[in-house]
Protein backbone atom coordinates (compact mmCIF):
# COMPACT_ATOMS: atom_id res chain seq x y z
CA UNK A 1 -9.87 -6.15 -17.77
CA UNK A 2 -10.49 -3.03 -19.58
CA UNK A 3 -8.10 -1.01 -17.81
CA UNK A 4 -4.77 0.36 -19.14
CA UNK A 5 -1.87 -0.75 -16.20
CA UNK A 6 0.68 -0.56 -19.02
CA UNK A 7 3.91 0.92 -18.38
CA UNK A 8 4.26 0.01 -14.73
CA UNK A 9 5.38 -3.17 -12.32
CA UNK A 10 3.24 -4.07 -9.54
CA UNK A 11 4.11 -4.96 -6.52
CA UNK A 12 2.51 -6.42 -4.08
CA UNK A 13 3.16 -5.84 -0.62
CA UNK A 14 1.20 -7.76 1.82
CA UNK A 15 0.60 -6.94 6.25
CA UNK A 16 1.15 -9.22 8.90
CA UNK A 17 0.88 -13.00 8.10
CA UNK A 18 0.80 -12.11 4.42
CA UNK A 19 -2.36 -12.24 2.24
CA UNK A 20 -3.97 -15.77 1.80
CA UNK A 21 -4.73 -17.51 -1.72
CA UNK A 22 -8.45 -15.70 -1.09
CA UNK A 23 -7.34 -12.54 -0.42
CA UNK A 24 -7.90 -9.41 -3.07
CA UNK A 25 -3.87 -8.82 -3.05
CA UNK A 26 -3.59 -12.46 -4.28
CA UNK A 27 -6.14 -11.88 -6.95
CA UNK A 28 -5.00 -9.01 -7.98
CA UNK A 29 -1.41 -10.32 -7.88
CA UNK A 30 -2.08 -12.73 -10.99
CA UNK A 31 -4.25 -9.84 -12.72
CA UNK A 32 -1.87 -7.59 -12.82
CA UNK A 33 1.21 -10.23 -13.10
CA UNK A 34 2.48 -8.48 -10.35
CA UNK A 35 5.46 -9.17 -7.75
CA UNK A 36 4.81 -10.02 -4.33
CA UNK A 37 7.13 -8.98 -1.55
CA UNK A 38 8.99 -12.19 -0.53
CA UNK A 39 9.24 -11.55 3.09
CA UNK A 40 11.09 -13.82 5.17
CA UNK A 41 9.50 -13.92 7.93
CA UNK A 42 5.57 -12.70 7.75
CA UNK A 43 4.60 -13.43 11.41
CA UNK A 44 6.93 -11.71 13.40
CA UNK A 45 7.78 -8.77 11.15
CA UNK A 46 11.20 -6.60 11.50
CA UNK A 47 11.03 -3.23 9.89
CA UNK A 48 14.40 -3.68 8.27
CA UNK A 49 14.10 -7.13 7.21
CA UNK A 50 10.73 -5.99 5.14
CA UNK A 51 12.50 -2.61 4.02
CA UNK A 52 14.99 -4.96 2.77
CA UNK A 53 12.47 -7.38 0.42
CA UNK A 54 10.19 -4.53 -1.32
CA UNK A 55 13.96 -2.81 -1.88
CA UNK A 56 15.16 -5.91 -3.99
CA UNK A 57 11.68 -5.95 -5.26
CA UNK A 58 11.52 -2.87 -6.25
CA UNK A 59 15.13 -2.97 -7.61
CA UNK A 60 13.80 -6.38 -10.12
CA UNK A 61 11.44 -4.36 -11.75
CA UNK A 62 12.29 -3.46 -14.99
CA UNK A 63 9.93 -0.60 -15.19
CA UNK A 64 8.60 2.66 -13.03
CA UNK A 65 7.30 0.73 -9.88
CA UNK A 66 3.63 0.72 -8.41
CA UNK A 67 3.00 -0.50 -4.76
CA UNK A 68 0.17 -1.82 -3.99
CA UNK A 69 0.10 -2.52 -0.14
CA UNK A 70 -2.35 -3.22 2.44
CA UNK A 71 -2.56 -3.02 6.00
CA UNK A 72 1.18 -2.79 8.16
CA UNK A 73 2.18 -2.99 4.22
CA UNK A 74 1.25 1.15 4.10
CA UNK A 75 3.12 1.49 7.29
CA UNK A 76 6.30 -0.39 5.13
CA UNK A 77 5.70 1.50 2.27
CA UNK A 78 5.99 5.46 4.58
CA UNK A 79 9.42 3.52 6.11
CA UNK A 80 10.62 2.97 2.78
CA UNK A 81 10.37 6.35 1.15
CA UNK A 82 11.25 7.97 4.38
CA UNK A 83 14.59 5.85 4.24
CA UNK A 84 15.27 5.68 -0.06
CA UNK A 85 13.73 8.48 -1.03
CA UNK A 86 11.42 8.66 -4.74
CA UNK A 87 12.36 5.02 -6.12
CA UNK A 88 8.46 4.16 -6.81
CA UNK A 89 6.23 5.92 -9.46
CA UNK A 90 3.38 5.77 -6.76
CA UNK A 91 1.80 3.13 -3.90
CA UNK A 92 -1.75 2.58 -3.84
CA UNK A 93 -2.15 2.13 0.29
CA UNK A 94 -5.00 0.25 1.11
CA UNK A 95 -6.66 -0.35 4.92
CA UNK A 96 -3.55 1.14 6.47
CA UNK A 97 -2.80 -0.44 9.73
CA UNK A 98 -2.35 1.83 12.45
CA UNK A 99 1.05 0.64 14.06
CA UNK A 100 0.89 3.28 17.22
CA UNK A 101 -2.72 2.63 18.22
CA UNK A 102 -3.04 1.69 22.25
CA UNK A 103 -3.07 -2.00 22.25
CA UNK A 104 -1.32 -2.79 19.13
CA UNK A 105 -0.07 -6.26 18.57
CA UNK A 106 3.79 -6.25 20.15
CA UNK A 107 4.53 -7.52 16.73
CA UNK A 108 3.65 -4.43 14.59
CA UNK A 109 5.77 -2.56 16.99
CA UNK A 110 8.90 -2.04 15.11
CA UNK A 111 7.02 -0.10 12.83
CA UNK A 112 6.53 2.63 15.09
CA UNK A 113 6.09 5.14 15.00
CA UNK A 114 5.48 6.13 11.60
CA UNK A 115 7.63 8.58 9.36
CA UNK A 116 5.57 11.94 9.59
CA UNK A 117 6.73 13.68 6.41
CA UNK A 118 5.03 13.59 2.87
CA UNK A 119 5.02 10.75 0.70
CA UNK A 120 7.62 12.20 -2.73
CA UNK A 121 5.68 9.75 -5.07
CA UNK A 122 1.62 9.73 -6.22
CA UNK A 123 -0.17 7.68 -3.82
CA UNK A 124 -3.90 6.92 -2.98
CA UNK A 125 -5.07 6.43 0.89
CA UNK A 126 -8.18 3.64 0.70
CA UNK A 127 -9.41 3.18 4.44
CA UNK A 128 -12.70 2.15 6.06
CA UNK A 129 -14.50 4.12 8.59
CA UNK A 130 -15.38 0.39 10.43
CA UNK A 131 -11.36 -0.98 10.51
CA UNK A 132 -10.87 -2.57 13.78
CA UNK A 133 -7.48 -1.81 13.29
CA UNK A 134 -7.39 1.93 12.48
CA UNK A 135 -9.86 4.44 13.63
CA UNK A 136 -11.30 6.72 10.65
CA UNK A 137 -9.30 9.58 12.70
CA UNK A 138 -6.09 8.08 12.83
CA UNK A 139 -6.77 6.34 8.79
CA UNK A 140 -7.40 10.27 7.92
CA UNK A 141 -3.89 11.39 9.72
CA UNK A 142 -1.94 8.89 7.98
CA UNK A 143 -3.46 10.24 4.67
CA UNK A 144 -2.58 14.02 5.53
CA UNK A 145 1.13 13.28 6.94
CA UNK A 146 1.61 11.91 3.24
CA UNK A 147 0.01 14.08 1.61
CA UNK A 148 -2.39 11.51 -0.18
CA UNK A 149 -5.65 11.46 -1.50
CA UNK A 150 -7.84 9.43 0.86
CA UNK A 151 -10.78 7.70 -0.26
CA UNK A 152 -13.34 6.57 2.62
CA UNK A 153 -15.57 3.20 2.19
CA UNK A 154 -18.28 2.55 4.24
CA UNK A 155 -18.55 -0.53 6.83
CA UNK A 156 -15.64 -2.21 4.86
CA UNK A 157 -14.32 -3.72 7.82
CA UNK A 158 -10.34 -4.05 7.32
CA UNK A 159 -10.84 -5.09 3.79
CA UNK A 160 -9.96 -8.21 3.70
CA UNK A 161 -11.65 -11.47 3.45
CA UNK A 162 -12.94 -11.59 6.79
CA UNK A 163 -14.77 -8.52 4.99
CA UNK A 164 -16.13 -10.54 2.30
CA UNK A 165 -13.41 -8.31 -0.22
CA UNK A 166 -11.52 -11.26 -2.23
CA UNK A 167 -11.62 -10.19 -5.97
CA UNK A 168 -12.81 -6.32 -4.85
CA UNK A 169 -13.33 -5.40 -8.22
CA UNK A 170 -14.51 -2.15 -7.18
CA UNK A 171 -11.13 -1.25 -5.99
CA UNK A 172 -9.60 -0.90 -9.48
CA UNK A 173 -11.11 2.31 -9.74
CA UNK A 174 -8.51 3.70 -7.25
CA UNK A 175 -5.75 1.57 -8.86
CA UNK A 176 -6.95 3.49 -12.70
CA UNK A 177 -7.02 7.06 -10.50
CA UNK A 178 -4.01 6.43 -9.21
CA UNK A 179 -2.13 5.54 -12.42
CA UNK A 180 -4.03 8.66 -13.92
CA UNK A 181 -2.39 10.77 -11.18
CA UNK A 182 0.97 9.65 -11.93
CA UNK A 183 0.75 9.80 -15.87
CA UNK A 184 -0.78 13.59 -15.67
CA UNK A 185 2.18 14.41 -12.90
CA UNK A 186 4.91 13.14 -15.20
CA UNK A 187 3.31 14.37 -18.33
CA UNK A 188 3.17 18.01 -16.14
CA UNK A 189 7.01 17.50 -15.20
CA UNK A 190 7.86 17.24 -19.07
CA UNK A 191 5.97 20.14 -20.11
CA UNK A 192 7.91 22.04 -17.62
């Protein structure tokens, strides 16, 4: 890979029932020798029990931390700054599940409702206008409570591999924006 992800540790945070061997997270997990969230319990999910595993995560990493999180992952990832504050250099928040929608799965419950205040870290808001689990209006409200980019693809589906996206290449591109964004906001906060 081309790509300069120096100067970072990944993390991978997975959704509900974690991301499969197939799945782009997993891919991109040994790409990027990243960490993956070790839940204990993916199926029946408890806000502070996954709170808990991307904080020790998070607190192994050895250098500024990237988040890379899909589906109730983004909803994780809006509890955990709400609750620690700035500990990650950024979160790249892909196919955000929408955790308050009418008919959400009981499990996904404790995750509502989501923190509405701004994210204090980069991040980059990837969501399709065809998720079955988030409506593009609801996908572009997340985005604008934290304050993040949002980047729209077309008939994606929840992007996963029920969408046909296992290696999704093409999503790099937001992972190399993102990085940009938070090595021109830190080089901006030295200049200062």
């Amino acid at each position: 890979m081309a790509h300069d992800f120096s100067g970072f540790d990944y993390i991978i945070q997975p959704g509900w029932n974690n991301s499969g061997p197939e799945h782009w997270q997993s891919h991109w997990q040994q790409t990027l020798a990243a960490t993956r969230v070790a839940n204990h319990d993916w199926q029946t999910p408890q806000l502070d029990d996954w709170l808990a595993a991307l904080d020790a995560a998070v607190a192994a990493a050895t250098q500024p931390v990237i988040v890379i999180a899909h589906s109730l992952g983004c909803a994780t990832v809006a509890h955990y700054a709400a609750r620690y504050g700035n500990r990650l250099a950024g979160a790249l928040l892909v196919a955000p599940a929408d955790v308050e929608r009418a008919g959400a799965p009981v499990a996904l419950q404790p995750f509502a409702p989501l923190p509405e205040r701004a994210l204090p870290f980069p991040a980059r808001v990837v969501a399709s206008d065809s998720d079955p689990f988030s409506l593009p209006l609801r996908s572009a409200r997340m985005a604008a409570l934290w304050q993040s980019p949002l980047h729209w693809l077309r008939g994606a589906g929840h992007v996963n591999v029920a969408s046909g996206h296992t290696r999704w290449q093409d999503g790099f591109a937001q992972l190399v924006a993102l990085v940009a964004d938070i090595r021109q906001q830190r080089q901006a906060s030295r200049c200062a």
